[in-house]
PDB file of N, CA and C in Angstrom:
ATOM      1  N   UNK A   1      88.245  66.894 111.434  1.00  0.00           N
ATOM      2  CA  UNK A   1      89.192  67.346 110.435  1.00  0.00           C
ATOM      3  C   UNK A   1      89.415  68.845 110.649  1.00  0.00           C
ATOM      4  N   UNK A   2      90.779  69.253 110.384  1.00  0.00           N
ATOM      5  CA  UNK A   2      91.060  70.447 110.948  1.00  0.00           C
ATOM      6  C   UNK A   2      91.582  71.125 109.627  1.00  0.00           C
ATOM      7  N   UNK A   3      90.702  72.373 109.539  1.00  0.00           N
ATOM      8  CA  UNK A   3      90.850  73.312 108.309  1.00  0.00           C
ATOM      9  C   UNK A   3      91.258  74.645 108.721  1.00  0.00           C
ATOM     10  N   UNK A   4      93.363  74.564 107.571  1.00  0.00           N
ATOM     11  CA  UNK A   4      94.008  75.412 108.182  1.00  0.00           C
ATOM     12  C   UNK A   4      93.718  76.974 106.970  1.00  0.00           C
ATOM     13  N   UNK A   5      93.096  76.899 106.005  1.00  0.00           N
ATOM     14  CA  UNK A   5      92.752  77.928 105.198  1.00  0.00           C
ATOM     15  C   UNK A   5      92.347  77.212 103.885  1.00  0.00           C
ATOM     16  N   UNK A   6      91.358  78.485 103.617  1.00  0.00           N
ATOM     17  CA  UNK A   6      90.784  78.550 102.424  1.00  0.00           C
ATOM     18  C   UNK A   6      90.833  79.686 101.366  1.00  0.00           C
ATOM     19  N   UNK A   7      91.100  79.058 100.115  1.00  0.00           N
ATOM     20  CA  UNK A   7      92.005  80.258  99.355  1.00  0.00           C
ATOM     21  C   UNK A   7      90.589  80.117  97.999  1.00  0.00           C
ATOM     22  N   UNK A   8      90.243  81.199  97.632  1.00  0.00           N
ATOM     23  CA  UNK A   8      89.618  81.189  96.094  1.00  0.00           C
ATOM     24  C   UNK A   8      90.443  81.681  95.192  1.00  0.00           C
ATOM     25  N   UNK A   9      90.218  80.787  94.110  1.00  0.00           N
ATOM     26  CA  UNK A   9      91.329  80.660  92.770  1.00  0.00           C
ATOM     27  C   UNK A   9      89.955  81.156  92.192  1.00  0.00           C
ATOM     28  N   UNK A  10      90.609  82.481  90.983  1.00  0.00           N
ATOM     29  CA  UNK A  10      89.976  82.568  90.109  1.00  0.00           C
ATOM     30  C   UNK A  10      91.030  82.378  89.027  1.00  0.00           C
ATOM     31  N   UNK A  11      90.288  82.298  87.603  1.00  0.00           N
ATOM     32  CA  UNK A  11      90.628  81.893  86.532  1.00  0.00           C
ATOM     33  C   UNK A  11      91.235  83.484  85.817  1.00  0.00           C
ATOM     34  N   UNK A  12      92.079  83.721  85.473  1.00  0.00           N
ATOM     35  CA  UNK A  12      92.666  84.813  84.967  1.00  0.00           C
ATOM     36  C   UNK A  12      93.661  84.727  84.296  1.00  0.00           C
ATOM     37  N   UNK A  13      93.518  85.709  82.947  1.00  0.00           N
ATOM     38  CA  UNK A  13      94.749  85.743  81.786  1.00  0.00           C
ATOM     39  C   UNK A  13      95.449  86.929  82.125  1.00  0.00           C
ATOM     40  N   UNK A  14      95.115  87.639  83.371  1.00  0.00           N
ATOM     41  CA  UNK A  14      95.524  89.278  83.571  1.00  0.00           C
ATOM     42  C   UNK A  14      96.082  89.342  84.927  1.00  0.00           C
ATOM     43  N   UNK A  15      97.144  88.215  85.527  1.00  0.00           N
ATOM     44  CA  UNK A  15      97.934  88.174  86.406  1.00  0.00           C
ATOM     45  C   UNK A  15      98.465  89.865  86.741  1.00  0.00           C
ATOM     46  N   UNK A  16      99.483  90.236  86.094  1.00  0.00           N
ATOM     47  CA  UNK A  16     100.145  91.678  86.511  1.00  0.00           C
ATOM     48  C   UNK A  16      98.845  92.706  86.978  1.00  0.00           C
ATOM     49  N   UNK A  17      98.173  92.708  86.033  1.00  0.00           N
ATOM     50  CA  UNK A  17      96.758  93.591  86.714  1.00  0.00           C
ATOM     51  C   UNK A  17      95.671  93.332  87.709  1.00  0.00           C
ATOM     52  N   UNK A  18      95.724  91.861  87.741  1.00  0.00           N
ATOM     53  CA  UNK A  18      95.210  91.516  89.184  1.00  0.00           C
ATOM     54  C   UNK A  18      95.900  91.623  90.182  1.00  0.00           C
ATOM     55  N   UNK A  19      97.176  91.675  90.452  1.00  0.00           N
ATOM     56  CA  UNK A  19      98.402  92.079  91.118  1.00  0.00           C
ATOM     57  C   UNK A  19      98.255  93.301  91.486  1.00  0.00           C
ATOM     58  N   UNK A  20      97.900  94.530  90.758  1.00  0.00           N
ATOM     59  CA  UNK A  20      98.103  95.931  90.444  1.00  0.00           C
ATOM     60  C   UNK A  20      97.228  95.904  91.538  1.00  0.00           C
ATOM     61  N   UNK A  21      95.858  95.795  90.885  1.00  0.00           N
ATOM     62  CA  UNK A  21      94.648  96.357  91.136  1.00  0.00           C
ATOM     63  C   UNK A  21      94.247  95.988  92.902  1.00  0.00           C
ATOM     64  N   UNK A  22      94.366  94.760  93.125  1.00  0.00           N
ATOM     65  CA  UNK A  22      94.687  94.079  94.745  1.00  0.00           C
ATOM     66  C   UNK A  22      95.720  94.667  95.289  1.00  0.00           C
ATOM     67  N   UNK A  23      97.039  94.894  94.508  1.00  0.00           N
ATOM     68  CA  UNK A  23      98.111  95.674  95.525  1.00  0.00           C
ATOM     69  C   UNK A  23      97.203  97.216  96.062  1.00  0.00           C
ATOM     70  N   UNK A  24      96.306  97.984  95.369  1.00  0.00           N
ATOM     71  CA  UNK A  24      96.051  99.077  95.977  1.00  0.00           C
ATOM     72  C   UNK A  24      95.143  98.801  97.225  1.00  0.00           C
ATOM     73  N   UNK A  25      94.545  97.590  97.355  1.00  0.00           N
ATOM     74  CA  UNK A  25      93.979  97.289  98.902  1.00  0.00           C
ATOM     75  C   UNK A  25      94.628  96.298  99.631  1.00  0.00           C
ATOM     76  N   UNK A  26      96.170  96.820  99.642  1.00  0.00           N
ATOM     77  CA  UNK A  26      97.147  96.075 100.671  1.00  0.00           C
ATOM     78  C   UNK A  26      97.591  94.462 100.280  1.00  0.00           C
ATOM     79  N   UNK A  27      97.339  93.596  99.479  1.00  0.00           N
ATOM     80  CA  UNK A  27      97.745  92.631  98.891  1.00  0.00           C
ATOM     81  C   UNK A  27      98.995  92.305  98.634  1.00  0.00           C
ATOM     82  N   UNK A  28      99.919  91.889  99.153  1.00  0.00           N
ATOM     83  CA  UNK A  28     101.302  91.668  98.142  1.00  0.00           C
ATOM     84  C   UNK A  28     101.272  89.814  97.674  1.00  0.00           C
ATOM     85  N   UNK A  29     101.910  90.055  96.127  1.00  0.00           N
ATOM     86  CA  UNK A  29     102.593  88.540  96.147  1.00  0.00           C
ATOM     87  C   UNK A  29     103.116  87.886  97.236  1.00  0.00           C
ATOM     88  N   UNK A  30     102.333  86.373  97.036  1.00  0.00           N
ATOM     89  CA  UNK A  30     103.495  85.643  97.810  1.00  0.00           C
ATOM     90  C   UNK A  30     103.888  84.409  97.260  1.00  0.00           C
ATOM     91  N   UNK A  31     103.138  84.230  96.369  1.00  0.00           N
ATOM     92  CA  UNK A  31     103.954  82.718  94.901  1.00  0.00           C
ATOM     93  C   UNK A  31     103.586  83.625  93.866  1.00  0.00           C
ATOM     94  N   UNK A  32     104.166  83.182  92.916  1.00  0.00           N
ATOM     95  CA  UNK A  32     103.904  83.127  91.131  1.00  0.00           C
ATOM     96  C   UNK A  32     104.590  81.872  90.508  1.00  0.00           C
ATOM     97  N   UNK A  33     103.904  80.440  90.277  1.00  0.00           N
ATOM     98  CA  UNK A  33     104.354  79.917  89.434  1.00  0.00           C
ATOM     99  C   UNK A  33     104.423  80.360  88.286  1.00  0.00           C
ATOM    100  N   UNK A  34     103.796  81.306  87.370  1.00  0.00           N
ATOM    101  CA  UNK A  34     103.274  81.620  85.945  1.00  0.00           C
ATOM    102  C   UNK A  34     102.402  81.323  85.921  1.00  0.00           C
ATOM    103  N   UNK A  35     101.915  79.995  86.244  1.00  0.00           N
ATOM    104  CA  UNK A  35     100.378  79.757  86.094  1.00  0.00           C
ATOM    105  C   UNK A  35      99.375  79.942  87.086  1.00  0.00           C
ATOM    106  N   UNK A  36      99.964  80.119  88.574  1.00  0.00           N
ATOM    107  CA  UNK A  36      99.113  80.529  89.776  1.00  0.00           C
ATOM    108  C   UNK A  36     100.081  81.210  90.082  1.00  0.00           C
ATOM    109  N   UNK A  37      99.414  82.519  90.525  1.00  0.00           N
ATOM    110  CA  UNK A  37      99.839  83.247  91.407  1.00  0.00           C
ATOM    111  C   UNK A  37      99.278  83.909  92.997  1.00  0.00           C
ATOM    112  N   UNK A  38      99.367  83.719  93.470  1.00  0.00           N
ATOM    113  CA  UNK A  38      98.860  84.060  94.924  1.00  0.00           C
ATOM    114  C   UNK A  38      99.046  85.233  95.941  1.00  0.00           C
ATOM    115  N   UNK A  39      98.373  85.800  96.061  1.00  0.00           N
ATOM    116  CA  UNK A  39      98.662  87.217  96.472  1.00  0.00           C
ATOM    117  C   UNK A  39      97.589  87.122  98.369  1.00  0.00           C
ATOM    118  N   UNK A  40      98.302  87.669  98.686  1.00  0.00           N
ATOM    119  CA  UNK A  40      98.310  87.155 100.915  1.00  0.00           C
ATOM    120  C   UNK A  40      98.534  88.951 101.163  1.00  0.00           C
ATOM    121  N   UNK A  41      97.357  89.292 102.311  1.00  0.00           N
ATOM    122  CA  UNK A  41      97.346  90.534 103.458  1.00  0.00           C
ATOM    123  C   UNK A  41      98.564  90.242 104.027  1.00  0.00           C
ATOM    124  N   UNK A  42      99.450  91.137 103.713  1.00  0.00           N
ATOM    125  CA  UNK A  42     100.463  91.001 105.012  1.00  0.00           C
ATOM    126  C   UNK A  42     100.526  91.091 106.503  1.00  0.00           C
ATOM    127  N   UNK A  43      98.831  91.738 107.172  1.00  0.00           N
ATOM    128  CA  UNK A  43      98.526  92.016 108.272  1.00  0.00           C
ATOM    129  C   UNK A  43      97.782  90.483 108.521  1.00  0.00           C
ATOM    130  N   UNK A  44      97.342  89.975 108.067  1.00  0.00           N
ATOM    131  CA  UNK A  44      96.510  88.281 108.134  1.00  0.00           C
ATOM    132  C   UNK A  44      96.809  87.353 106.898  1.00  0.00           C
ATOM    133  N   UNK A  45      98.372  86.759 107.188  1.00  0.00           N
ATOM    134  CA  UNK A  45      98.589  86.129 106.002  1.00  0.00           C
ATOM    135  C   UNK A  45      97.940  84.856 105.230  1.00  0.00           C
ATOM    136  N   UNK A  46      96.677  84.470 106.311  1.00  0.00           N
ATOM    137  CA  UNK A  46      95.979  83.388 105.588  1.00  0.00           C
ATOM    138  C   UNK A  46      94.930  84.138 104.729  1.00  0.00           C
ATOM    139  N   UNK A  47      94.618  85.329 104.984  1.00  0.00           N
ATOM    140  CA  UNK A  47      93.731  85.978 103.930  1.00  0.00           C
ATOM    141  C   UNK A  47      94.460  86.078 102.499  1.00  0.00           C
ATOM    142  N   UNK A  48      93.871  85.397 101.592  1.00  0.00           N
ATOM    143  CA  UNK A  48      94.800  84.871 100.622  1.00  0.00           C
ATOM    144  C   UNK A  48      93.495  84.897  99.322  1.00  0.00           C
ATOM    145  N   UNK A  49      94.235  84.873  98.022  1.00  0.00           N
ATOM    146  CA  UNK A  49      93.084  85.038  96.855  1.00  0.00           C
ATOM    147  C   UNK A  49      94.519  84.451  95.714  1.00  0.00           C
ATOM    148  N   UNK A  50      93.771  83.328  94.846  1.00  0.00           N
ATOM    149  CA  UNK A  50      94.593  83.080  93.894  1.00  0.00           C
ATOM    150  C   UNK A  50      94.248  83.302  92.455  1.00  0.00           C
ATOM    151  N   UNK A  51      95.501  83.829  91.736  1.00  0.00           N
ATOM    152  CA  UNK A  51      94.894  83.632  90.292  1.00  0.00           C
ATOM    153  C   UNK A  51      95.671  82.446  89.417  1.00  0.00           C
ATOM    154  N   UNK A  52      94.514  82.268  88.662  1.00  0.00           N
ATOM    155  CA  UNK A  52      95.106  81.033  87.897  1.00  0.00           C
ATOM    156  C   UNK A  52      94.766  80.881  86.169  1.00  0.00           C
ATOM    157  N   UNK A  53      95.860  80.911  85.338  1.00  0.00           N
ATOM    158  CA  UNK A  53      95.624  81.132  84.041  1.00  0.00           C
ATOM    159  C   UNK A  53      95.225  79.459  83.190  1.00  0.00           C
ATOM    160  N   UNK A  54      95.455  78.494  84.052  1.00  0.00           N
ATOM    161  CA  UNK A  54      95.560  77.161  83.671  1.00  0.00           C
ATOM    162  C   UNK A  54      95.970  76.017  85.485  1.00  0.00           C
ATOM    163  N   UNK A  55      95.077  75.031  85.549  1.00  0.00           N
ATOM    164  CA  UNK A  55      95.680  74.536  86.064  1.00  0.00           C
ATOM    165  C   UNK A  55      96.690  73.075  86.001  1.00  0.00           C
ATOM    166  N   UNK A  56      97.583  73.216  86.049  1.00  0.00           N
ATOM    167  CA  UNK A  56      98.982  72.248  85.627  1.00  0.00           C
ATOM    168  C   UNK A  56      98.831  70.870  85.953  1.00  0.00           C
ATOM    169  N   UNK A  57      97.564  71.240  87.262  1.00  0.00           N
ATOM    170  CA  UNK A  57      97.373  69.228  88.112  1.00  0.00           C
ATOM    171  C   UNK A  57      96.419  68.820  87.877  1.00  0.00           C
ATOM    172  N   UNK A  58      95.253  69.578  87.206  1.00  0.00           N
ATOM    173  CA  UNK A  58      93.991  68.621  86.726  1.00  0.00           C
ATOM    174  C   UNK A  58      93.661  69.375  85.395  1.00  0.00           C
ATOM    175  N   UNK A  59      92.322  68.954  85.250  1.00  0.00           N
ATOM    176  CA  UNK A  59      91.832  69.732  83.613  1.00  0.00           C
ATOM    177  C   UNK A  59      90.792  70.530  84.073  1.00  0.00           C
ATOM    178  N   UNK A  60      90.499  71.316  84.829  1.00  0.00           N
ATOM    179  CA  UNK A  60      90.058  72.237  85.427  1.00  0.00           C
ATOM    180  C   UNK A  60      90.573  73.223  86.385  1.00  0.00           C
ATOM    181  N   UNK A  61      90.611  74.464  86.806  1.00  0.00           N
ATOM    182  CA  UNK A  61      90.546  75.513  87.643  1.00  0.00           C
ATOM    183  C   UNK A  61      89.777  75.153  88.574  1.00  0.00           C
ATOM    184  N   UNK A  62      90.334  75.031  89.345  1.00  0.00           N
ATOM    185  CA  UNK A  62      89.345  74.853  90.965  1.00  0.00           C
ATOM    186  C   UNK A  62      88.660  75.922  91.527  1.00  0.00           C
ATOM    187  N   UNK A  63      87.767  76.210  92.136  1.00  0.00           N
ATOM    188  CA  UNK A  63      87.084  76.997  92.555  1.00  0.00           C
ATOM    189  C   UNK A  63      87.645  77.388  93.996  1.00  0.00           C
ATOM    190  N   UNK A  64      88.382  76.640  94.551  1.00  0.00           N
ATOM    191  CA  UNK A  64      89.117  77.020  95.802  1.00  0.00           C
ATOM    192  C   UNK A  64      89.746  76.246  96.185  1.00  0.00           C
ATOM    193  N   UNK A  65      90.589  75.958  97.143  1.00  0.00           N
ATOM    194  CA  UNK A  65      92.213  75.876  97.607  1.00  0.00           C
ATOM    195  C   UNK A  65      91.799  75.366  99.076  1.00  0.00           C
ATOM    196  N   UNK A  66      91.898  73.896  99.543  1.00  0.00           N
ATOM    197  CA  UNK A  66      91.781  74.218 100.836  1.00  0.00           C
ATOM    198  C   UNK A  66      92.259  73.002 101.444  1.00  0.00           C
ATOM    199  N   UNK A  67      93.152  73.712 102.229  1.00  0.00           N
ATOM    200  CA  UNK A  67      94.610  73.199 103.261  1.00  0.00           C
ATOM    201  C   UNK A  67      93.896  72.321 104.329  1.00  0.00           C
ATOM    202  N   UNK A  68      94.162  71.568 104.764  1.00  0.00           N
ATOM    203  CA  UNK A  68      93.590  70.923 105.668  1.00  0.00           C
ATOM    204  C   UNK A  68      95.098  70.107 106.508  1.00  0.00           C
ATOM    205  N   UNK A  69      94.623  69.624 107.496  1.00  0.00           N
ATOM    206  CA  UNK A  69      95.648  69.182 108.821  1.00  0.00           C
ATOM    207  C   UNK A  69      96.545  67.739 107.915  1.00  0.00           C
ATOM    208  N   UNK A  70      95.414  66.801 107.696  1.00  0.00           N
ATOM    209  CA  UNK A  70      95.447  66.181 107.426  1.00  0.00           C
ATOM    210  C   UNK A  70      95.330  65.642 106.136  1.00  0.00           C
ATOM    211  N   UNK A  71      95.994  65.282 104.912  1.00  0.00           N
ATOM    212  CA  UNK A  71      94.651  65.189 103.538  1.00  0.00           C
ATOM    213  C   UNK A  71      94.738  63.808 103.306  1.00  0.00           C
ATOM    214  N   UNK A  72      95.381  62.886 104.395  1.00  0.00           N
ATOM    215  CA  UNK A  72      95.312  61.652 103.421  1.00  0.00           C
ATOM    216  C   UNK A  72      93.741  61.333 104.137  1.00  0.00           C
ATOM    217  N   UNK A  73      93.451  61.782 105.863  1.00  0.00           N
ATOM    218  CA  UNK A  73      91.994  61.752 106.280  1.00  0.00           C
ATOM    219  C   UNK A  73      91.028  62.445 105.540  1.00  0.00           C
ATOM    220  N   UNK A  74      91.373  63.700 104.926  1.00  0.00           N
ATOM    221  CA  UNK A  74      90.548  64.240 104.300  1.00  0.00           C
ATOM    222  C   UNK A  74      90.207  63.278 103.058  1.00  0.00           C
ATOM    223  N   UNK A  75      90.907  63.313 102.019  1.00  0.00           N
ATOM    224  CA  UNK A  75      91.013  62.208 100.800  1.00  0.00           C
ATOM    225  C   UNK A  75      90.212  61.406 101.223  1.00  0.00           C
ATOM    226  N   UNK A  76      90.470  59.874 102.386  1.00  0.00           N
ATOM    227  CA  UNK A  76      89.541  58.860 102.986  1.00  0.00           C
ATOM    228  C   UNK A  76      88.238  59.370 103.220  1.00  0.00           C
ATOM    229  N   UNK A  77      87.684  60.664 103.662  1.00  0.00           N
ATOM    230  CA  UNK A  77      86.438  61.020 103.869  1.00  0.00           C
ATOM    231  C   UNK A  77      85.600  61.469 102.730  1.00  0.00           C
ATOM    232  N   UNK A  78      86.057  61.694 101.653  1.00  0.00           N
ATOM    233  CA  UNK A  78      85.392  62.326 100.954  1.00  0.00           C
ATOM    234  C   UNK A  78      85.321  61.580  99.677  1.00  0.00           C
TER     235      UNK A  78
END
């Protein structure tokens, strides 16, 4: 199974200031639903960190984000 990135979601009510505070060590947006927002190195765009005030697809905040090649193999394996 081939793992194309891994993102950590933290749980946050302070989107604009987690924005702020990461933009001063090179961070820019690169989604904002409102409820996740995701902020990516523009020099290594898989270096990636999410915030999340709620999540919309389960009843929990996930602890991390992770892309894989495949997910219906992934899904079957796990």
């Amino acid at each position: 199974m081939t793992i194309r990135r891994v993102v950590p979601n933290l749980a946050s009510q302070a989107q604009e200031e987690s924005r702020d505070f990461y933009g001063l060590l090179g961070f820019e947006e690169v989604m904002n639903q409102g409820w996740i927002m995701t902020l990516a190195s523009p020099s290594q765009p898989a270096a990636q960190v999410s915030f999340m005030t709620e999540d919309r697809t389960g009843p929990v905040i996930p602890d991390l984000s992770v892309e894989v090649e495949d997910v219906d193999a992934a899904y079957a394996a796990v």
